[in-house]
Protein backbone atom coordinates (compact mmCIF):
# COMPACT_ATOMS: atom_id res chain seq x y z
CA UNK A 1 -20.39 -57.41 -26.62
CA UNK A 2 -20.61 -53.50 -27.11
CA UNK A 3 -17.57 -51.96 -29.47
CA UNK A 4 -16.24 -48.60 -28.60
CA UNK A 5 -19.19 -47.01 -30.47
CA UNK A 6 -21.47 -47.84 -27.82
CA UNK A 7 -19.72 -46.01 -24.92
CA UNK A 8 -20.76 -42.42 -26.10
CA UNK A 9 -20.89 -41.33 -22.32
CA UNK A 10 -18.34 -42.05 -19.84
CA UNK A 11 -19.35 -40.95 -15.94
CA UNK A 12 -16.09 -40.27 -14.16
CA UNK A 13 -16.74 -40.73 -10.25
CA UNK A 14 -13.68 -38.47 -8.53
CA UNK A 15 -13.24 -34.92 -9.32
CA UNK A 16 -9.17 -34.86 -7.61
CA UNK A 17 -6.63 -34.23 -9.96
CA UNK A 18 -6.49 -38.08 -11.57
CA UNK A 19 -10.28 -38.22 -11.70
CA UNK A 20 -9.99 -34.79 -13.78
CA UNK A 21 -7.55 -35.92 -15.60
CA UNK A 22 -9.11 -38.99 -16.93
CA UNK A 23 -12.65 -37.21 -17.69
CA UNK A 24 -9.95 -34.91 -20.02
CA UNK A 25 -8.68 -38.72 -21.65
CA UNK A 26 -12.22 -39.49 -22.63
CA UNK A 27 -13.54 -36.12 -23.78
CA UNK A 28 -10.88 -36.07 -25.89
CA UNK A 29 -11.26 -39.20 -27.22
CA UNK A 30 -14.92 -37.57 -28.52
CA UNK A 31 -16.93 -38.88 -25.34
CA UNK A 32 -19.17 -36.87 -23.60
CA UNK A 33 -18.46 -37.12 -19.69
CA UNK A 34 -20.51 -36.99 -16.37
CA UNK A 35 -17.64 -35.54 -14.01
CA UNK A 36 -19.12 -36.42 -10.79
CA UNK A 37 -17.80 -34.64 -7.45
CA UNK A 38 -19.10 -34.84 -3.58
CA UNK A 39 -19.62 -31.57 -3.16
CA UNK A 40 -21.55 -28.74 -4.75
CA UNK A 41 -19.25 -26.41 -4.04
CA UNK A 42 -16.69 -28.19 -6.00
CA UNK A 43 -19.41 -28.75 -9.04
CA UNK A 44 -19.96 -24.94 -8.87
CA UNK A 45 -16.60 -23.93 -9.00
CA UNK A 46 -15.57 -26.50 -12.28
CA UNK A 47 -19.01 -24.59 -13.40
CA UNK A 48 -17.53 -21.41 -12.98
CA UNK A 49 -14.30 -21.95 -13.51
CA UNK A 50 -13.89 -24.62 -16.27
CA UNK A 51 -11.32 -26.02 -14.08
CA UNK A 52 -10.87 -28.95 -11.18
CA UNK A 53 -9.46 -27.19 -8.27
CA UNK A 54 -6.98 -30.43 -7.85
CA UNK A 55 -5.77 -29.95 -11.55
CA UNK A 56 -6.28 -26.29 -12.59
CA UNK A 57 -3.44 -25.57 -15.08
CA UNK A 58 -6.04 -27.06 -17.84
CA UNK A 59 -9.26 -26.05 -18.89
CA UNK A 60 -11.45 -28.59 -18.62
CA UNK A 61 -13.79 -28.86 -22.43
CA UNK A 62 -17.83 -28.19 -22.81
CA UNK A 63 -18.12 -31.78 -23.56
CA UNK A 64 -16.82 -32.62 -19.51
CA UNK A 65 -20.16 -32.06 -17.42
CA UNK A 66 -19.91 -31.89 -13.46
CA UNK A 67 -22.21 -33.20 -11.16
CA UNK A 68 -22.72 -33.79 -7.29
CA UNK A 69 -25.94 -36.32 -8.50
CA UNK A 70 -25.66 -39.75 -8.38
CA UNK A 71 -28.46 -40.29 -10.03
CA UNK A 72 -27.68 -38.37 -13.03
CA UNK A 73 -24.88 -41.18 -13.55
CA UNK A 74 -27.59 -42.86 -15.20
CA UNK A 75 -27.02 -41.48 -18.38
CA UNK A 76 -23.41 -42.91 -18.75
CA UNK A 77 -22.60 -45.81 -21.13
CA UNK A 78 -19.42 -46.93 -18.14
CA UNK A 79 -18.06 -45.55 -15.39
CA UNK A 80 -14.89 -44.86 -14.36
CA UNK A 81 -13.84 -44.56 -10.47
CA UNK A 82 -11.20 -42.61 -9.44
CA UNK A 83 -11.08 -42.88 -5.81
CA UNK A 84 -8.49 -44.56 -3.32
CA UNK A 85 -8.69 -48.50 -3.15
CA UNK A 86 -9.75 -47.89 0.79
CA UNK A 87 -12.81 -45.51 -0.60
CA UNK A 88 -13.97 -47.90 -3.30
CA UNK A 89 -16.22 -50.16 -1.30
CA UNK A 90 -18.10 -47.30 -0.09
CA UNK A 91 -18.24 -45.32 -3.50
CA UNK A 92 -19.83 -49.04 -5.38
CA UNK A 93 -22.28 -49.29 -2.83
CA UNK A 94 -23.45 -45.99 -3.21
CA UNK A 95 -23.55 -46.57 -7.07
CA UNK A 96 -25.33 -49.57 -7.04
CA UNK A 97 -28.03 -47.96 -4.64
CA UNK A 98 -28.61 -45.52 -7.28
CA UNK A 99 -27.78 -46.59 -10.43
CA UNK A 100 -29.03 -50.44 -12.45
CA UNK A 101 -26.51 -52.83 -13.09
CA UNK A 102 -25.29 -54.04 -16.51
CA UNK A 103 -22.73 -51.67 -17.11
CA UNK A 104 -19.14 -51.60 -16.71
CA UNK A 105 -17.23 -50.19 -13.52
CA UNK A 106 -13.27 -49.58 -14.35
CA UNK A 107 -11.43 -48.76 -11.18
CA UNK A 108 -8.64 -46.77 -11.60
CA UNK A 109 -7.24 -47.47 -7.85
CA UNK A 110 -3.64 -49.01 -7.28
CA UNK A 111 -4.37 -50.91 -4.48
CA UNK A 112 -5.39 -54.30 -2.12
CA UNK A 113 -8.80 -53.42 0.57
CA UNK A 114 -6.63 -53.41 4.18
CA UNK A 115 -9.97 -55.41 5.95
CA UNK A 116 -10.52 -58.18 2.97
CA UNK A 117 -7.22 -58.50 0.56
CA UNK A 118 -9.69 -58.84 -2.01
CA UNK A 119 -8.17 -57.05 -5.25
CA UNK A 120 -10.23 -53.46 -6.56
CA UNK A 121 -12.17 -55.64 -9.45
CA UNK A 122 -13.51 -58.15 -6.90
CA UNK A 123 -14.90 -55.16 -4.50
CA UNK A 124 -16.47 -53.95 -7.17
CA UNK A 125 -18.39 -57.19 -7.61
CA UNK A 126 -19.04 -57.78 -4.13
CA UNK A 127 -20.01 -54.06 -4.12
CA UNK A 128 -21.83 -53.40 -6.85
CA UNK A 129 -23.64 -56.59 -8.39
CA UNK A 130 -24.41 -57.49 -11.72
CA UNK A 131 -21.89 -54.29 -12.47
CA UNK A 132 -18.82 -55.82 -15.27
CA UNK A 133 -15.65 -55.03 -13.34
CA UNK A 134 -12.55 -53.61 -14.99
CA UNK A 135 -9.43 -52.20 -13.81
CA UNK A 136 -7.25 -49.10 -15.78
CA UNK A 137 -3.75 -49.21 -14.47
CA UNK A 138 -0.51 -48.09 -15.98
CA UNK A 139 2.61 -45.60 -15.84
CA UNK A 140 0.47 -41.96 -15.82
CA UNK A 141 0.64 -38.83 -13.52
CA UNK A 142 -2.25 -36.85 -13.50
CA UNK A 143 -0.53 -33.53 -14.80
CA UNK A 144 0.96 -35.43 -18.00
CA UNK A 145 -2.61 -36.67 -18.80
CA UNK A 146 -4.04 -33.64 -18.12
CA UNK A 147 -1.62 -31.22 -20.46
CA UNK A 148 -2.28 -34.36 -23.47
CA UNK A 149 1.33 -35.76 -22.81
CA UNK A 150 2.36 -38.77 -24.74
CA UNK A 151 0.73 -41.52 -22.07
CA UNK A 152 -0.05 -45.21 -22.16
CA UNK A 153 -2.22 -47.80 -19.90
CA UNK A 154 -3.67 -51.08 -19.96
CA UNK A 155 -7.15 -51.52 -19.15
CA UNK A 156 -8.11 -55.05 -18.01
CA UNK A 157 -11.66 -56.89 -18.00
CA UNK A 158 -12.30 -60.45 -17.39
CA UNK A 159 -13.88 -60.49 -20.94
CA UNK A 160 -11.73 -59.65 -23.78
CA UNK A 161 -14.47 -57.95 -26.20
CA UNK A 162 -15.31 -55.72 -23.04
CA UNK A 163 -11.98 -55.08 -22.27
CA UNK A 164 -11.40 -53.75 -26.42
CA UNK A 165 -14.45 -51.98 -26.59
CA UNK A 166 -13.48 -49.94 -23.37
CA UNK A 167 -10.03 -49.57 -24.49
CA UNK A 168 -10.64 -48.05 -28.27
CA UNK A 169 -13.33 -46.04 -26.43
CA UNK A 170 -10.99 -43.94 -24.06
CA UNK A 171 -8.14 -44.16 -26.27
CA UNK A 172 -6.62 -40.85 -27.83
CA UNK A 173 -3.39 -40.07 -30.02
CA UNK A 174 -1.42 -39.04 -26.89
CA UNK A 175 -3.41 -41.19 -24.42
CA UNK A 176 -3.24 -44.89 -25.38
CA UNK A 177 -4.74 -47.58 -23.98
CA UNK A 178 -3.82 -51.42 -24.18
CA UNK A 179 -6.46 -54.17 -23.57
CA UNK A 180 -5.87 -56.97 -21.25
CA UNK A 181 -7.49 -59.84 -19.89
CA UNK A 182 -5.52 -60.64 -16.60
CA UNK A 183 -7.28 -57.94 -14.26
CA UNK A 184 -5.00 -59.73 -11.97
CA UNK A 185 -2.09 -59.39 -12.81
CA UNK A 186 -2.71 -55.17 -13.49
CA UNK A 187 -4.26 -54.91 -9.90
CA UNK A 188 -0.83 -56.67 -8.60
CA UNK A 189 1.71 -54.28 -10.63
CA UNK A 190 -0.08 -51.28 -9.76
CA UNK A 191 -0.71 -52.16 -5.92
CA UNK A 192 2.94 -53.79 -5.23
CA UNK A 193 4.68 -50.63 -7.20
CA UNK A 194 3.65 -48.56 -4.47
CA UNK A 195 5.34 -50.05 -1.76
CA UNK A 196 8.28 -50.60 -3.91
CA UNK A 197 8.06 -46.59 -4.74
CA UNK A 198 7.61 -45.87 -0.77
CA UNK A 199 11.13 -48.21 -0.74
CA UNK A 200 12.91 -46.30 -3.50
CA UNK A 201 12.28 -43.20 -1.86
CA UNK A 202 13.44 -44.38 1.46
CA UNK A 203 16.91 -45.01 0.14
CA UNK A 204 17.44 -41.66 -1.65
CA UNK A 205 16.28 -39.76 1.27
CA UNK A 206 18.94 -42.03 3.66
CA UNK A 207 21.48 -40.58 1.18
CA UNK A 208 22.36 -44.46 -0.23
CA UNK A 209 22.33 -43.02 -3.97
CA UNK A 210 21.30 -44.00 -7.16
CA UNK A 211 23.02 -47.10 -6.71
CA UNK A 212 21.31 -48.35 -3.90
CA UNK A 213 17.60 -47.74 -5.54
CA UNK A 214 18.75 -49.26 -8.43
CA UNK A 215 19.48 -52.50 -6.66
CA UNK A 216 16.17 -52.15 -4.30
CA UNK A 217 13.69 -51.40 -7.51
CA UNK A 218 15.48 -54.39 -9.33
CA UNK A 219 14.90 -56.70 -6.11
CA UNK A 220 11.64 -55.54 -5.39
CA UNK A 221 10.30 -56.04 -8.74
CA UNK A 222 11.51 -59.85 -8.35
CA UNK A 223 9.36 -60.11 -5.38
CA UNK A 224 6.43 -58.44 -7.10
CA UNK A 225 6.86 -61.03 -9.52
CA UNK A 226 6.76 -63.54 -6.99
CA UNK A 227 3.76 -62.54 -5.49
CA UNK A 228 2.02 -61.99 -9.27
CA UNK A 229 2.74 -65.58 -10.36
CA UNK A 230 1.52 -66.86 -6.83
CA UNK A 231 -1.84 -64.75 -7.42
CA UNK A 232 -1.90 -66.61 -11.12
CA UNK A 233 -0.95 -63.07 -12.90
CA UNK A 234 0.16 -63.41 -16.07
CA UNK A 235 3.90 -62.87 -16.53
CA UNK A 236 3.57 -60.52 -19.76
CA UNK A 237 1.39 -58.32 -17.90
CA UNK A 238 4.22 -57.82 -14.52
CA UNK A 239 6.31 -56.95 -17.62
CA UNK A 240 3.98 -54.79 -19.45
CA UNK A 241 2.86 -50.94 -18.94
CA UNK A 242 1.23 -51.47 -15.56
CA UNK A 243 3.62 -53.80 -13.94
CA UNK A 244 7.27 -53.13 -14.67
CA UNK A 245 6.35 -49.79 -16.77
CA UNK A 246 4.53 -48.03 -13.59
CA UNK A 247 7.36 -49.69 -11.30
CA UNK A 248 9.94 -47.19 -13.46
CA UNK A 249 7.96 -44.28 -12.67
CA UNK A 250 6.97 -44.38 -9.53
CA UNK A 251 10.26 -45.33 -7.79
CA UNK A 252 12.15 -42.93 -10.06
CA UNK A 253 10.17 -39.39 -9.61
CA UNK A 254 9.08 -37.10 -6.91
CA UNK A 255 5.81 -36.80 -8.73
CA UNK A 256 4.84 -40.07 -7.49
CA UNK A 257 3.17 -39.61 -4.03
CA UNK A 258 4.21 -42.91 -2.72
CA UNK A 259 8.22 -41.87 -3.45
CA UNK A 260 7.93 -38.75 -1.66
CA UNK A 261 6.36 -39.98 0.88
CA UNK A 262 9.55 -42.71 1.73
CA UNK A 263 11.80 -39.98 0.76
CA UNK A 264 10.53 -38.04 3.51
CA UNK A 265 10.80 -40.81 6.25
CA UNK A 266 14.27 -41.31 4.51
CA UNK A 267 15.12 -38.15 5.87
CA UNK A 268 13.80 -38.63 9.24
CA UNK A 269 10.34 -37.23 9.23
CA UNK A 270 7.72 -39.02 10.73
CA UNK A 271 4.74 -40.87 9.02
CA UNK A 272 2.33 -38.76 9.69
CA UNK A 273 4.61 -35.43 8.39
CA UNK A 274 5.93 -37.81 5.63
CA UNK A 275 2.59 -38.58 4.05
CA UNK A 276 1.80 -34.58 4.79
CA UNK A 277 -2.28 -34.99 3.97
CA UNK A 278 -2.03 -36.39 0.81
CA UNK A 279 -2.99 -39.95 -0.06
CA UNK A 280 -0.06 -42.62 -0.23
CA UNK A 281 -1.62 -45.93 -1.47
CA UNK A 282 1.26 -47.84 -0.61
CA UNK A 283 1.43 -47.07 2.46
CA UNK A 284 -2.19 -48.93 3.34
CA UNK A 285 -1.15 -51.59 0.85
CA UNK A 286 2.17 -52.45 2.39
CA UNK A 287 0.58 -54.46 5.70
CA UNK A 288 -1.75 -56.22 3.12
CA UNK A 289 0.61 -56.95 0.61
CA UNK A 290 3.09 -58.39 2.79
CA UNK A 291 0.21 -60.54 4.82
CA UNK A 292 -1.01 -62.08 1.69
CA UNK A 293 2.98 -63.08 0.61
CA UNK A 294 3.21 -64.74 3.90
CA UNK A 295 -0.34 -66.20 3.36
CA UNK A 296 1.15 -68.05 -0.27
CA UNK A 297 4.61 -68.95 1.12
CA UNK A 298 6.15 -65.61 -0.84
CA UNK A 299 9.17 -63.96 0.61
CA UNK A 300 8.92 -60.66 -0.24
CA UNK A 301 11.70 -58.94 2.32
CA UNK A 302 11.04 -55.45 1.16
CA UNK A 303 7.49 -55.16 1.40
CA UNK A 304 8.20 -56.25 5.37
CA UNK A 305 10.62 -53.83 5.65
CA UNK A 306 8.09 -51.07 4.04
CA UNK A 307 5.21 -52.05 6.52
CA UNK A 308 7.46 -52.46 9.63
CA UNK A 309 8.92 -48.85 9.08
CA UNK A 310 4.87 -47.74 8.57
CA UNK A 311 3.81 -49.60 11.96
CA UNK A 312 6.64 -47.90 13.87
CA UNK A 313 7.88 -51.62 14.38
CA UNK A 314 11.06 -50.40 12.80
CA UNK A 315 13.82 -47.58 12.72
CA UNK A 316 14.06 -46.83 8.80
CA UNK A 317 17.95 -46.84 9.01
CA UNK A 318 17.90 -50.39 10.54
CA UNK A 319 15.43 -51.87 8.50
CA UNK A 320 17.32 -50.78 5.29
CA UNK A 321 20.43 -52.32 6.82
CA UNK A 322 18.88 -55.46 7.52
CA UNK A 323 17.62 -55.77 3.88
CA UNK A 324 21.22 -54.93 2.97
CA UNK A 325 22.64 -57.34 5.16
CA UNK A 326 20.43 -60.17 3.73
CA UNK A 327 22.90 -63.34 3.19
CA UNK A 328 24.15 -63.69 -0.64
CA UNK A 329 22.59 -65.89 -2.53
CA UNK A 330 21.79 -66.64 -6.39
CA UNK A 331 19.71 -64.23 -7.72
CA UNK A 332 16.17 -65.21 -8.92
């Protein structure tokens, strides 16, 4: 298997703020990087401006290289996709039309496909064949990446020499990478703690306090656990960076889209003002999530409550008091 040697060039596919961000990780981990955007409007301006117009408080290096061409994704040694879990079929396909297989594809999505419930690593096989499917995941906004905060992820591949190589590759002093071989169990903490985050949100903005999120991150991370070890995850990895790690994040700041998005429904606003044109993963995941608890025999109360509120199946006041009024019980 290749060591970190071998992945000189790293094609980044997603120029929004966490795509930016990452081609920043690897550049300055000494990799040269193919930053690849839809547009050429939005490669011209990163041209001009050394900057990505979703993350423009840094400058991005000479050694970051945009492009609106596919094709020119040849040249990378691994690629690393950036868009939402709902976009990643479509993005695969279009890189397996143009590019050979054989290399590795490392989603950086944090969520479950609405039509299949397949996890992000097992579109990317069905999407792109013969590609080597790998997941980064962990506790990391965009902005602290971006101005080289102290940061650390796991990045997960079936096979654990691939899953080294690619870590000491991107890894950095401030942006650390751990290597894991339970894709599944990174996909589940970094899909799951969205809904949770949605929940967490949806408490402060009732007014319930810190008390009450407390109690609902706590519960809902027992439930993510549930699901996890019905999905055969692997229980250090729910515990680790991108299970319970990204679960204390995202339900405890209003950097995390997926909190201020249930914050906002918290305080009355409707989904579609809630979620205010920017991307809430959880909020697709949710209906999944909760499907594929019922499909195992998993009760997993919150994420219910989360995708009834969504459907409009639910007043957000009463489904919080239902989960509050849940009969006692021994916890587990």
């Amino acid at each position: 298997m290749s060591g970190a040697a071998d992945f000189r060039t790293i094609g980044v596919i997603g120029a929004g703020a966490y795509g930016a961000a990452l081609a920043l990780a690897a550049a300055r981990a000494g990799r040269k990087v193919l930053l690849w955007a839809r547009d050429e409007a939005t490669v011209n301006a990163i041209e001009r401006t050394r900057r990505a117009p979703r993350l423009p408080d840094v400058a991005l290096p000479d050694a970051v290289l945009p492009t609106a061409s596919l094709a020119a994704l040849a040249a990378a040694d691994a690629l690393l996709v950036t868009v939402p879990t709902q976009s990643l079929r479509d993005a695969c396909g279009r890189l397996a039309d143009a590019l050979p297989a054989g290399r590795p594809v490392i989603s950086a999505a944090k969520g479950i496909e609405q039509k299949t419930g397949l996890f992000t690593t097992q579109v990317i096989a069905e999407a792109f064949p013969g590609a080597l499917p790998a997941i980064l995941s962990g506790p990391s906004f965009a902005a602290d990446i971006g101005r080289s905060l102290p940061t650390a992820v796991t990045l997960a591949a079936g096979d654990a020499d691939l899953a080294q190589a690619l870590a000491g590759a991107l890894s950095s002093p401030a942006f650390r990478i751990y290597h894991s071989t339970d894709p599944r169990g990174v996909e589940i903490g970094g899909a799951a703690k969205n809904v949770l985050a949605i929940a967490a949100g949806i408490a402060i903005g009732l007014g319930y306090g810190e008390s009450a999120r407390a109690a609902l991150v706590a519960r809902g991370f027992a439930e993510l656990r549930r699901f996890g070890e019905a999905y055969d995850a692997q229980g250090e990895t729910l515990m680790g960076l991108s299970g319970l790690g990204d679960v204390v994040l995202s339900c405890a700041s209003a950097q995390s889209r997926n909190f201020s998005f249930g914050l906002a429904l918290g305080q009355g606003r409707s989904v579609a003002d809630a979620a205010g044109g920017k991307l809430a993963e959880g909020a697709y995941t949710a209906s999944i999530l909760a499907q594929m608890a019922r499909q195992r025999g998993v009760e997993m109360p919150i994420a219910e409550a989360v995708t009834a509120i969504i459907a409009g199946d639910s007043e957000v006041r009463d489904a919080v008091t239902s989960l509050l009024a849940r009969p006692l019980r021994a916890e587990r």
